[in-house]
C-alpha atoms as a PDB file:
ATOM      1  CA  UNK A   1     136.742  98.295  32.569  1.00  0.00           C
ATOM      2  CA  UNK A   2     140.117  96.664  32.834  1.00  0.00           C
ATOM      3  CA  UNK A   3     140.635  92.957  32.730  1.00  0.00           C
ATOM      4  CA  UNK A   4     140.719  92.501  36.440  1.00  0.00           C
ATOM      5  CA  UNK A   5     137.505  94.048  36.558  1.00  0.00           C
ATOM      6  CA  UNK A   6     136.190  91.759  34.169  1.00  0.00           C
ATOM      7  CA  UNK A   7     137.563  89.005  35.797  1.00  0.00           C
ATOM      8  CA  UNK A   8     135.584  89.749  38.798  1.00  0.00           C
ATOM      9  CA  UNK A   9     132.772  90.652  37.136  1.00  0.00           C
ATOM     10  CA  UNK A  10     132.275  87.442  35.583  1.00  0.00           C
ATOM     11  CA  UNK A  11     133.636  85.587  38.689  1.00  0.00           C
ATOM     12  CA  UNK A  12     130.706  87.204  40.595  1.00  0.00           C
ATOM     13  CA  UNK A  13     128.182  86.070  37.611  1.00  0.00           C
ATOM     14  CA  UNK A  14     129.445  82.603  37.894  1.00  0.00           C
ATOM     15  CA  UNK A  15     129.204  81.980  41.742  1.00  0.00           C
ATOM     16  CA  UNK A  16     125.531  83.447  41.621  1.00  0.00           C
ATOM     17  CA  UNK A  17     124.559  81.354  38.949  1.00  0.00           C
ATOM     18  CA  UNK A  18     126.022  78.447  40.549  1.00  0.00           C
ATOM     19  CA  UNK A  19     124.033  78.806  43.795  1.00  0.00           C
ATOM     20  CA  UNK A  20     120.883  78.541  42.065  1.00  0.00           C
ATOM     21  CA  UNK A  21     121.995  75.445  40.453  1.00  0.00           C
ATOM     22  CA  UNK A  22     123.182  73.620  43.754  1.00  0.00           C
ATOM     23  CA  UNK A  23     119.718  74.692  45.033  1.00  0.00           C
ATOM     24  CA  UNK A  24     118.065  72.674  42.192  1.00  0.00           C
ATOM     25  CA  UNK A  25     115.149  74.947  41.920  1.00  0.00           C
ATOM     26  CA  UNK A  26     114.631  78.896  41.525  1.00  0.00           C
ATOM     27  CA  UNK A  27     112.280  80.830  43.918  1.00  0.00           C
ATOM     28  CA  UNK A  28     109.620  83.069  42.059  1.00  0.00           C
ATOM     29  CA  UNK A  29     107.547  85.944  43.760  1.00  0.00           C
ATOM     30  CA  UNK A  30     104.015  83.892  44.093  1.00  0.00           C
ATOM     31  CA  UNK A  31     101.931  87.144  43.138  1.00  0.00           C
ATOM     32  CA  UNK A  32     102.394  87.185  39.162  1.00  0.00           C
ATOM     33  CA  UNK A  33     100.092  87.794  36.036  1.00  0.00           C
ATOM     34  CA  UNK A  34      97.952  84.781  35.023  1.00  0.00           C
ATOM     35  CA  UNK A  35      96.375  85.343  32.008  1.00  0.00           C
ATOM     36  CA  UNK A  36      92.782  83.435  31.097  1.00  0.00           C
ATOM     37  CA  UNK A  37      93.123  82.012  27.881  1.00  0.00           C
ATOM     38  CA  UNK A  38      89.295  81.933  26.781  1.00  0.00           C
ATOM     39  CA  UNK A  39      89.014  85.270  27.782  1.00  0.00           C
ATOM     40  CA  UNK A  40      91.806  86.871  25.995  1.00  0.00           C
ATOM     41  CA  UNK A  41      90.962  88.656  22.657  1.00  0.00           C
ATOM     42  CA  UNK A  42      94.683  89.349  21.799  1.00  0.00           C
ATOM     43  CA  UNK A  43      94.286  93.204  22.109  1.00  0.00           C
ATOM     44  CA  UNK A  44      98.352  93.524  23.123  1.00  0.00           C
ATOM     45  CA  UNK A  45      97.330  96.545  25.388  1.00  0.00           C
ATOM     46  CA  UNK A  46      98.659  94.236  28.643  1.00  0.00           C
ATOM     47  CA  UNK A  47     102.103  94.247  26.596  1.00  0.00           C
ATOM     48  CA  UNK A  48     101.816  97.319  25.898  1.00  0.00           C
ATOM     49  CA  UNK A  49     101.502  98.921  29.141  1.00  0.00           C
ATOM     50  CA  UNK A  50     103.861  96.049  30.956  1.00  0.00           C
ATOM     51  CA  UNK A  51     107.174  97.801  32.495  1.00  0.00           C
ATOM     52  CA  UNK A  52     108.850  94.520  32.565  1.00  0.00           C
ATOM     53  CA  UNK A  53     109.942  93.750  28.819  1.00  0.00           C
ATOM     54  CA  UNK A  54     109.089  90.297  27.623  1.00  0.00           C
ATOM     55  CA  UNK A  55     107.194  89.459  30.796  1.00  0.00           C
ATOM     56  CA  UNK A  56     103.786  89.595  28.912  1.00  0.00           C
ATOM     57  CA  UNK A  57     103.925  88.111  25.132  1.00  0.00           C
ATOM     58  CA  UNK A  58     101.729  87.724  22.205  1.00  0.00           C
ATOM     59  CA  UNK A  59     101.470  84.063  20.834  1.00  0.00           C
ATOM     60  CA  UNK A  60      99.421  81.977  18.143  1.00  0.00           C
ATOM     61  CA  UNK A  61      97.336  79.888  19.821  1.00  0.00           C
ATOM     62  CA  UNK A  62      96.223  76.616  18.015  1.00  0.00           C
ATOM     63  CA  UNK A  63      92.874  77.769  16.104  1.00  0.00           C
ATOM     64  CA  UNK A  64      92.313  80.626  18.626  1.00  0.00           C
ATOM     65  CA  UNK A  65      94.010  83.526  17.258  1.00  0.00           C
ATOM     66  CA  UNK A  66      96.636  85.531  19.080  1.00  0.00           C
ATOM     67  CA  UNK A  67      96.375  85.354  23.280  1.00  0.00           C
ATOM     68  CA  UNK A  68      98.730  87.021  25.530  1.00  0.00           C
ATOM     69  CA  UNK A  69     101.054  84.794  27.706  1.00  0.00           C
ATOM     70  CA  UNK A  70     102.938  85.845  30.775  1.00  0.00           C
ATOM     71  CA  UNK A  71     106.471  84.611  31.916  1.00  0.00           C
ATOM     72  CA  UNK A  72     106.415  84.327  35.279  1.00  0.00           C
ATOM     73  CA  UNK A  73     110.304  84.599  35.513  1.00  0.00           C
ATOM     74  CA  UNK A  74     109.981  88.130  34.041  1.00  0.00           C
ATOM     75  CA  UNK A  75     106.402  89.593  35.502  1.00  0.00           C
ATOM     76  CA  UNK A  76     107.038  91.404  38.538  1.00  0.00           C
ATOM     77  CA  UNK A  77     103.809  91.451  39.692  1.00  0.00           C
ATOM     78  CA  UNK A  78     102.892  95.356  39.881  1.00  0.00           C
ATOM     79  CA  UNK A  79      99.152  94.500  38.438  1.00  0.00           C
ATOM     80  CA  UNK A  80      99.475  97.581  35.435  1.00  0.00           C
ATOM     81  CA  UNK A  81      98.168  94.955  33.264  1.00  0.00           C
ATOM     82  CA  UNK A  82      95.054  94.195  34.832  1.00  0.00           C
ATOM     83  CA  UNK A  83      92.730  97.339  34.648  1.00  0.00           C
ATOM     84  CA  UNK A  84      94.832  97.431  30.945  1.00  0.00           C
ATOM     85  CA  UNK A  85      92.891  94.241  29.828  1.00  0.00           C
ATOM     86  CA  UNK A  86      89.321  95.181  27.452  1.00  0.00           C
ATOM     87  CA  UNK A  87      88.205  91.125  28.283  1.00  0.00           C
ATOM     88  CA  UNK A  88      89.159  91.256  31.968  1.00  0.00           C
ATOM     89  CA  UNK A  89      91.416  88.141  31.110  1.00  0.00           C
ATOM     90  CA  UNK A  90      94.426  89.058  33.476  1.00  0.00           C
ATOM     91  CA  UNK A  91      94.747  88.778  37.606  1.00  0.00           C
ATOM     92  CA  UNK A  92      97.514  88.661  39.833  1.00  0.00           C
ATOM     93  CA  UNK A  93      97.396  85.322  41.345  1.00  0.00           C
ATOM     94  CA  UNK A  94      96.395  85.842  45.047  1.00  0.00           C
ATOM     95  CA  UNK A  95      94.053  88.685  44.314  1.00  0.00           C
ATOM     96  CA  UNK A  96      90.930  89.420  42.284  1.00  0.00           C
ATOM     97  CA  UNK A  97      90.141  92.345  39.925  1.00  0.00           C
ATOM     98  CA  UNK A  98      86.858  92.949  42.288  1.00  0.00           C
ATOM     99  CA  UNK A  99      89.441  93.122  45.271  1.00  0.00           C
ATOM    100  CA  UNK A 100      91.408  95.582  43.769  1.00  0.00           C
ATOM    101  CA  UNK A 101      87.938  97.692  42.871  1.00  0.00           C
ATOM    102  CA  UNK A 102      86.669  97.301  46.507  1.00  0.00           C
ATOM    103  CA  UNK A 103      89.816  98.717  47.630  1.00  0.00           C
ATOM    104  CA  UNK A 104      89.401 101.212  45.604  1.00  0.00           C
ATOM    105  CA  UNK A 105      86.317 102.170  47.134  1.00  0.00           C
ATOM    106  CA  UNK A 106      87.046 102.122  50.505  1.00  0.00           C
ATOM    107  CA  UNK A 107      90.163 104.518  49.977  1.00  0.00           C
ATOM    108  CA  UNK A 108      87.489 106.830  48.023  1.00  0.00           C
ATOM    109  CA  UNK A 109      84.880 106.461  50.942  1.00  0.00           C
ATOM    110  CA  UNK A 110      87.393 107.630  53.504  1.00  0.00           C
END
């Protein structure tokens, strides 16, 4: 990469990052991990198993040992976690584990 090519490079990166900011506010796919806290037993297989790095972490909680935490700026959504999850403490928002299993079914049925 030459300098021009940097230039442009980091001329592109600036005007991008600059349209978010006039916008005041960022836009995030609405179907992400949630994880439920008092259901978590801090087994890290969600982590584990997540293609997205850093989109599911592992953090002290105050007196509750280790629970998993998701960044909703990094999860894309793809739901590997889930089925991953020994306490059934993770969902995609917008859908329900026992959606996903009836699904299931019916494509099994057929």
């Amino acid at each position: 990469m030459d300098v021009g090519e940097a230039c442009a490079a980091a001329q592109a990166a600036a005007a991008k990052g600059a349209s978010l900011l006039i916008k005041g506010y960022v836009e995030l796919d609405p179907f992400v991990a949630e994880v439920h806290a008092e259901l978590c037993t801090g087994h890290e297989a969600c982590a584990d198993v997540c293609p997205m790095e850093g989109a599911i972490t592992l953090t002290e909680a105050a007196g509750q040992g280790r629970k998993a935490q998701v960044n909703p700026a990094l999860c894309n959504g793809c739901g590997i976690c889930v089925p991953e999850c020994p306490g059934k403490a993770i969902e995609v928002k917008g859908w329900i584990l026992k959606q996903y299993e009836e699904m299931v079914d019916a494509i099994v049925a057929a």
